[in-house]
Protein backbone atom coordinates (compact mmCIF):
# COMPACT_ATOMS: atom_id res chain seq x y z
CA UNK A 1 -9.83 -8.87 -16.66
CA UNK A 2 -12.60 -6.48 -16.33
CA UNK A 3 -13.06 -5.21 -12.84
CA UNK A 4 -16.84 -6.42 -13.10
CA UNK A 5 -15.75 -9.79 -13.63
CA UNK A 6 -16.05 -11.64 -10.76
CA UNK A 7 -12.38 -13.27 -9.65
CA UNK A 8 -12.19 -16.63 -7.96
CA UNK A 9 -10.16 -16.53 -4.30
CA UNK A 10 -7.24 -18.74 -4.47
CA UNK A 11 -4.17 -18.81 -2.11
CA UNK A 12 -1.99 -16.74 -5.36
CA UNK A 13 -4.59 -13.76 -3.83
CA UNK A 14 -3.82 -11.40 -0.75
CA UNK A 15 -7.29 -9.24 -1.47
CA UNK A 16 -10.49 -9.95 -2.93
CA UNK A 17 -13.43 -8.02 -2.70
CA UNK A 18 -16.75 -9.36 -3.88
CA UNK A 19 -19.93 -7.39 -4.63
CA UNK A 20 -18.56 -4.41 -2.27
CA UNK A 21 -20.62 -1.49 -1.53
CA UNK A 22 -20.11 1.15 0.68
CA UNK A 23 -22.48 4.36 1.32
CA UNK A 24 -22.37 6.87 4.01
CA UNK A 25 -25.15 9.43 5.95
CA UNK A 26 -26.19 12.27 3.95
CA UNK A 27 -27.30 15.89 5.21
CA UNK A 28 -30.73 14.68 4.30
CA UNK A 29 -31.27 11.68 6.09
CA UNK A 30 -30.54 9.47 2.96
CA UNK A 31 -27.15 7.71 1.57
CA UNK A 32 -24.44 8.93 -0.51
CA UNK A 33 -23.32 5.50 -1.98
CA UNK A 34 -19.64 5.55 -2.64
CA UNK A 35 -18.52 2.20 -4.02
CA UNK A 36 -21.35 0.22 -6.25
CA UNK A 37 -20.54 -3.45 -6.40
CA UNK A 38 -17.09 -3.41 -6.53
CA UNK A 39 -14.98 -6.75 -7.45
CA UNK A 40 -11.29 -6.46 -7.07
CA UNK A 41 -9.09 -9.44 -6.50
CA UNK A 42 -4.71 -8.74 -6.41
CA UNK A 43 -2.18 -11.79 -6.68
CA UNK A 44 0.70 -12.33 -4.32
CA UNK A 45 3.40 -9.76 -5.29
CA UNK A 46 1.21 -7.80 -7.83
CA UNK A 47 1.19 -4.27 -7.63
CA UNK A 48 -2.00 -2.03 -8.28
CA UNK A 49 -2.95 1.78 -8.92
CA UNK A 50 -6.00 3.29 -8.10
CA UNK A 51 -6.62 6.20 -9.78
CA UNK A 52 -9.77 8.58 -10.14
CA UNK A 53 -11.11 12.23 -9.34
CA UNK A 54 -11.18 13.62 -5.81
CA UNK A 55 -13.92 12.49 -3.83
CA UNK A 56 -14.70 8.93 -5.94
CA UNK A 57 -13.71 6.88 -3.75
CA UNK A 58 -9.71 5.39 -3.86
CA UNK A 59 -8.94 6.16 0.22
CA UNK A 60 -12.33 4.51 1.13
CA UNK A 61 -11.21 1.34 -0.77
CA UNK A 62 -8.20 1.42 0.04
CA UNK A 63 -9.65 1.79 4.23
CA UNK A 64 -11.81 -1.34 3.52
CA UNK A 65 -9.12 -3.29 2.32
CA UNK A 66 -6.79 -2.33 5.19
CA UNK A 67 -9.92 -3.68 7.90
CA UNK A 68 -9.81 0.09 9.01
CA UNK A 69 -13.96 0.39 7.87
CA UNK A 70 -16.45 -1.91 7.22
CA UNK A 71 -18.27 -2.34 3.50
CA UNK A 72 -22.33 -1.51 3.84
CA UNK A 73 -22.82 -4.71 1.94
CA UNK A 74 -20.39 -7.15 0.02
CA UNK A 75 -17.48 -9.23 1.21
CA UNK A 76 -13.69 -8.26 1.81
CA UNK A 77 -11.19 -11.15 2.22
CA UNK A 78 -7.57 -10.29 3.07
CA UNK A 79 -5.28 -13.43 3.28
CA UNK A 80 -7.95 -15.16 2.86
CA UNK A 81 -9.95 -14.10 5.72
CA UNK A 82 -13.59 -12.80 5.56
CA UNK A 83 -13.02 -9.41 7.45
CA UNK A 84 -16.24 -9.02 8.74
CA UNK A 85 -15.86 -12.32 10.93
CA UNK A 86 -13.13 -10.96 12.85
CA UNK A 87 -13.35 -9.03 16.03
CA UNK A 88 -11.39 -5.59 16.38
CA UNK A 89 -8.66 -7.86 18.03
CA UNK A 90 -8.21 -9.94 15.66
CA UNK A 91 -8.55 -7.12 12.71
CA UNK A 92 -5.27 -5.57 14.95
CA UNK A 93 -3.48 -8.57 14.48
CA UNK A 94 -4.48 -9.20 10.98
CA UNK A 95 -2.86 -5.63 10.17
CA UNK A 96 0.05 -5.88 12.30
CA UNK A 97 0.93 -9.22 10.11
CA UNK A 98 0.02 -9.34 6.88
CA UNK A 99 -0.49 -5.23 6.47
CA UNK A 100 1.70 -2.17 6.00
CA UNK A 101 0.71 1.02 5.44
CA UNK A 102 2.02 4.27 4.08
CA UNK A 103 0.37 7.49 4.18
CA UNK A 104 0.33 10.99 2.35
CA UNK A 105 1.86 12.47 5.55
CA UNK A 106 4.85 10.23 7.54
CA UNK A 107 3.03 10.08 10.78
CA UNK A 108 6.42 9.66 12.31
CA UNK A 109 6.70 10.49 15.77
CA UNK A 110 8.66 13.42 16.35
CA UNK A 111 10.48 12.70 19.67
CA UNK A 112 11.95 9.21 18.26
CA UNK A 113 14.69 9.05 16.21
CA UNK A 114 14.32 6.93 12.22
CA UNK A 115 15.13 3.69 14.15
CA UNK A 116 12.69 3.99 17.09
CA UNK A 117 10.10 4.96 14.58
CA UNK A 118 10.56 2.24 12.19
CA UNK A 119 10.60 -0.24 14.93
CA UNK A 120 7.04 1.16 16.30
CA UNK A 121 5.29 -1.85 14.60
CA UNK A 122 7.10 -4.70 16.00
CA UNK A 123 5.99 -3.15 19.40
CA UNK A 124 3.05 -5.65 18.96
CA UNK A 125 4.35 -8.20 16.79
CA UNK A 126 4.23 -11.79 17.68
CA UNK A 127 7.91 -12.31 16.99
CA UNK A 128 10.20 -9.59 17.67
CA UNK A 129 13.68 -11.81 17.24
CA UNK A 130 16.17 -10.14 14.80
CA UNK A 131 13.55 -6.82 14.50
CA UNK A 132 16.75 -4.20 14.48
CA UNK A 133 19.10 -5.65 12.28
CA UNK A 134 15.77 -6.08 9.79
CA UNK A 135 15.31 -2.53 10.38
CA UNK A 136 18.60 -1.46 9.91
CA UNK A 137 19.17 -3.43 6.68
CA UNK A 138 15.60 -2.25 5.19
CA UNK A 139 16.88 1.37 6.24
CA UNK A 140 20.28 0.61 5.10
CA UNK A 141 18.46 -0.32 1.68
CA UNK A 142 16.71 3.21 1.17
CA UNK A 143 19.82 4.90 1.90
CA UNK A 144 18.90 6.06 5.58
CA UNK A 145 21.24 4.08 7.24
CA UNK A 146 23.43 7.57 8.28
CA UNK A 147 20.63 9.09 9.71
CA UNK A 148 19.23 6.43 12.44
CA UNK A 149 19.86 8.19 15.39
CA UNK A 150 18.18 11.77 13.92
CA UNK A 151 14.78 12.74 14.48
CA UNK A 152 11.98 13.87 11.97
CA UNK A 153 12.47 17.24 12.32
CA UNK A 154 15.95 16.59 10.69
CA UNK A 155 14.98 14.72 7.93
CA UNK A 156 14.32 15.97 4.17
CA UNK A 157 10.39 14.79 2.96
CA UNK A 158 11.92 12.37 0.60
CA UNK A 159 13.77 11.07 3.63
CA UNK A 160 10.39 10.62 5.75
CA UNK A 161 8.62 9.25 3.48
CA UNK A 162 11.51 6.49 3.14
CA UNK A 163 11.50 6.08 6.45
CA UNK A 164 7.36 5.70 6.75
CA UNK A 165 8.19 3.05 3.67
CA UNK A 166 10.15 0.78 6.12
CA UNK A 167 8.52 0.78 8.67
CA UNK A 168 5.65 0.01 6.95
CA UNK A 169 7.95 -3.17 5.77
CA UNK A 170 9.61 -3.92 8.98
CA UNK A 171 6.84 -6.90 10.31
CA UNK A 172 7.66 -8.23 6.57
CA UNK A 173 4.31 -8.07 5.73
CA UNK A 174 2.22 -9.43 2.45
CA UNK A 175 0.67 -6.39 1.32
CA UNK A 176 1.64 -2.74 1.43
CA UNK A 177 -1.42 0.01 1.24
CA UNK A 178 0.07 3.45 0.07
CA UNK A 179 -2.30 6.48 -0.06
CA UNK A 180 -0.81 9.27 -1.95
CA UNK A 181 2.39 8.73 -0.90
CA UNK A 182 4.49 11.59 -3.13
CA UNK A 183 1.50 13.92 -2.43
CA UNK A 184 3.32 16.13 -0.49
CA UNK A 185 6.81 15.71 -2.04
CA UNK A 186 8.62 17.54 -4.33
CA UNK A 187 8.68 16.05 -7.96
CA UNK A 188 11.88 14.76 -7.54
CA UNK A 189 11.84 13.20 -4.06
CA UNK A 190 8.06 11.66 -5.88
CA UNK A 191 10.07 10.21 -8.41
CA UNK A 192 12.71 8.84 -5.92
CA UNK A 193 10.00 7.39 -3.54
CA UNK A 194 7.87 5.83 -6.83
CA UNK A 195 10.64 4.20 -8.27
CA UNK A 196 11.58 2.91 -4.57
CA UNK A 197 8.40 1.34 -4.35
CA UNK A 198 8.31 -0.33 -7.32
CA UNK A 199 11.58 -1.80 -6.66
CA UNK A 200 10.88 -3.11 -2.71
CA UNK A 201 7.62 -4.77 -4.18
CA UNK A 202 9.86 -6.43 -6.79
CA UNK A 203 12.75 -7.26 -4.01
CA UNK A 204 10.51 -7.97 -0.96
CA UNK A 205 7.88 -9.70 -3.25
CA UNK A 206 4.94 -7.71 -1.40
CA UNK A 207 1.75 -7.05 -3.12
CA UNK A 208 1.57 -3.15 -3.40
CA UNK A 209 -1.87 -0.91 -3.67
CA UNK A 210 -1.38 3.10 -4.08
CA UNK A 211 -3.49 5.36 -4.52
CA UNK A 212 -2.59 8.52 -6.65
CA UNK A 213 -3.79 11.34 -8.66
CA UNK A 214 -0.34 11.22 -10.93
CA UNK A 215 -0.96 8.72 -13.83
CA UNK A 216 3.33 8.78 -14.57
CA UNK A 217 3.13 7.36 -11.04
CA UNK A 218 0.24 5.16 -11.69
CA UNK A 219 1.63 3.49 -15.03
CA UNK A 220 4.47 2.38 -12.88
CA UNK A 221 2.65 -0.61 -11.24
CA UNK A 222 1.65 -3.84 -13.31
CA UNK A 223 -2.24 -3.06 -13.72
CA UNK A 224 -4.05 0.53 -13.20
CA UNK A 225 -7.26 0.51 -12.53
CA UNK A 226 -9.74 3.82 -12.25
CA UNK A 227 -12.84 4.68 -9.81
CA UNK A 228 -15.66 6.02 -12.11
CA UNK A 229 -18.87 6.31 -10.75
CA UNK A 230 -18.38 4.19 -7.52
CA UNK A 231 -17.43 1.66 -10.18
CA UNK A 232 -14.03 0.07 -10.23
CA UNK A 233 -12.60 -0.13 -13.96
CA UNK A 234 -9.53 -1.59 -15.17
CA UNK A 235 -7.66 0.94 -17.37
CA UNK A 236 -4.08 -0.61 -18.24
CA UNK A 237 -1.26 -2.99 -18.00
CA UNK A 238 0.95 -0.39 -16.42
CA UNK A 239 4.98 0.03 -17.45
CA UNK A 240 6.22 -2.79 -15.13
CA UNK A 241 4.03 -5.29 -16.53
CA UNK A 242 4.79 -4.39 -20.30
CA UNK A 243 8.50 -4.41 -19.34
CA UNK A 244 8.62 -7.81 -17.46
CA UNK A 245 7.24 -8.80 -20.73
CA UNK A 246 10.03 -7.35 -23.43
CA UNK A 247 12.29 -8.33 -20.61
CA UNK A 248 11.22 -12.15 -19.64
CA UNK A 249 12.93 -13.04 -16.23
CA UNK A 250 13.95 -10.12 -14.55
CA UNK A 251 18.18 -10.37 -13.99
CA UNK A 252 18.86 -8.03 -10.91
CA UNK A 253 21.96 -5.84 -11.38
CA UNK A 254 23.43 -3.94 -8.59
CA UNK A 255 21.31 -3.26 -6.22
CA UNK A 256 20.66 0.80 -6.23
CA UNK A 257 20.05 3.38 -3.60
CA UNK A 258 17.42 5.80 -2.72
CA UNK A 259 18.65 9.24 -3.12
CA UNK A 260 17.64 12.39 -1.08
């Protein structure tokens, strides 16, 4: 589907956005429009790359989608609700449910140990019961389950960034946002991390947006599609979804680990 094709909301989608645009204040007193009528719409469980040149507009999308900006005009519906209806409360709670997020840099706090940190969400969760032993198994899962009680400082990058991955998952939510999350990693803690996230949005069934300038990274997730011109264009079927389809039915083997 063409990105300017407009996609009908159903409850298969986690994000639409319809007729989007978003500008901001230029040094002369005008607008520097950003995102031109964007329509996006991503299934349940699907997993999306943004890709484009600095400066066209992925982190902006990706900040509308995750209720952390509003669009200048256009509609954004996450879980099916309009996000402009809601008030900053209920934009918290929207993101603290249904939203994880990963950034370029960790963002872990440095005087808490990898369990504290990954825990940080549930703080505000509306059900807390069973939060650890999630935590611990999700950590347990990326191969950080011997270095809970250590603090950032003590970690490798690849093992941050793991970390920031789970506790991005820990409140289980539908949709993971990742902003160049291997932008500061070494290529092979990036590789690690990539094929980690392709592999949690296949196990945990989350729907997965990242942002990245690497296309090998990109061509990972099911459908790429590319910022040109405040436009959003689709580009490819990425590797996953042209394997699923020489494979048919995916048949899990053992289940592998993250390494360092």
């Amino acid at each position: 589907m063409a990105a300017k094709d407009k996609p009908a909301t159903t409850r298969d989608t986690i994000v639409e956005l319809r007729g989007v645009t978003k500008s901001f204040a230029s040094g002369e007193g005008g607008e520097l429009p950003i995102l031109r009528d964007v329509d996006f719409a991503v299934a349940r469980g699907e997993s999306v790359s943004i890709v484009g040149p600095s400066g066209s507009g992925k982190s902006t999308l990706l900040n509308l989608v995750g209720t952390l900006d509003d669009p200048t005009s256009g509609t954004v519906l996450v879980d099916g609700e309009d996000v402009s209806a809601l008030d900053e409360k209920q934009r918290a709670a929207l993101r603290s449910s249904v939203i994880g997020f990963v950034f370029q840099s960790h963002h872990l706090l440095p005087q808490c140990t990898v369990l504290e940190n990954v825990l940080v969400p549930t703080l505000v969760a509306k059900e807390r019961n069973g939060a650890e032993e999630h935590a611990r198994q999700l950590l347990d899962r990326v191969g950080l389950s011997h270095r809970l009680t250590h603090r950032p400082a003590k970690l490798s990058g690849g093992e941050r960034q793991r970390a920031a991955v789970v506790r991005a998952l820990v409140n289980r939510p539908s949709i993971v946002l990742a902003d160049e999350p291997t932008g500061s990693l070494d290529r092979e803690s990036a590789e690690n991390l990539a094929e980690l996230l392709s592999e949690l949005n296949r196990e945990q069934g989350v729907a997965l947006i990242l942002v990245t300038h690497a296309r090998d990274l990109a061509e990972r997730l099911s459908r790429v599609v590319e910022l040109r011109d405040g436009k959003l264009v689709e580009v490819s079927r990425g590797t996953e979804a042209r394997g699923s389809e020489t494979r048919g039915p995916e048949t899990r083997g053992p289940e592998t680990r993250a390494t360092r």
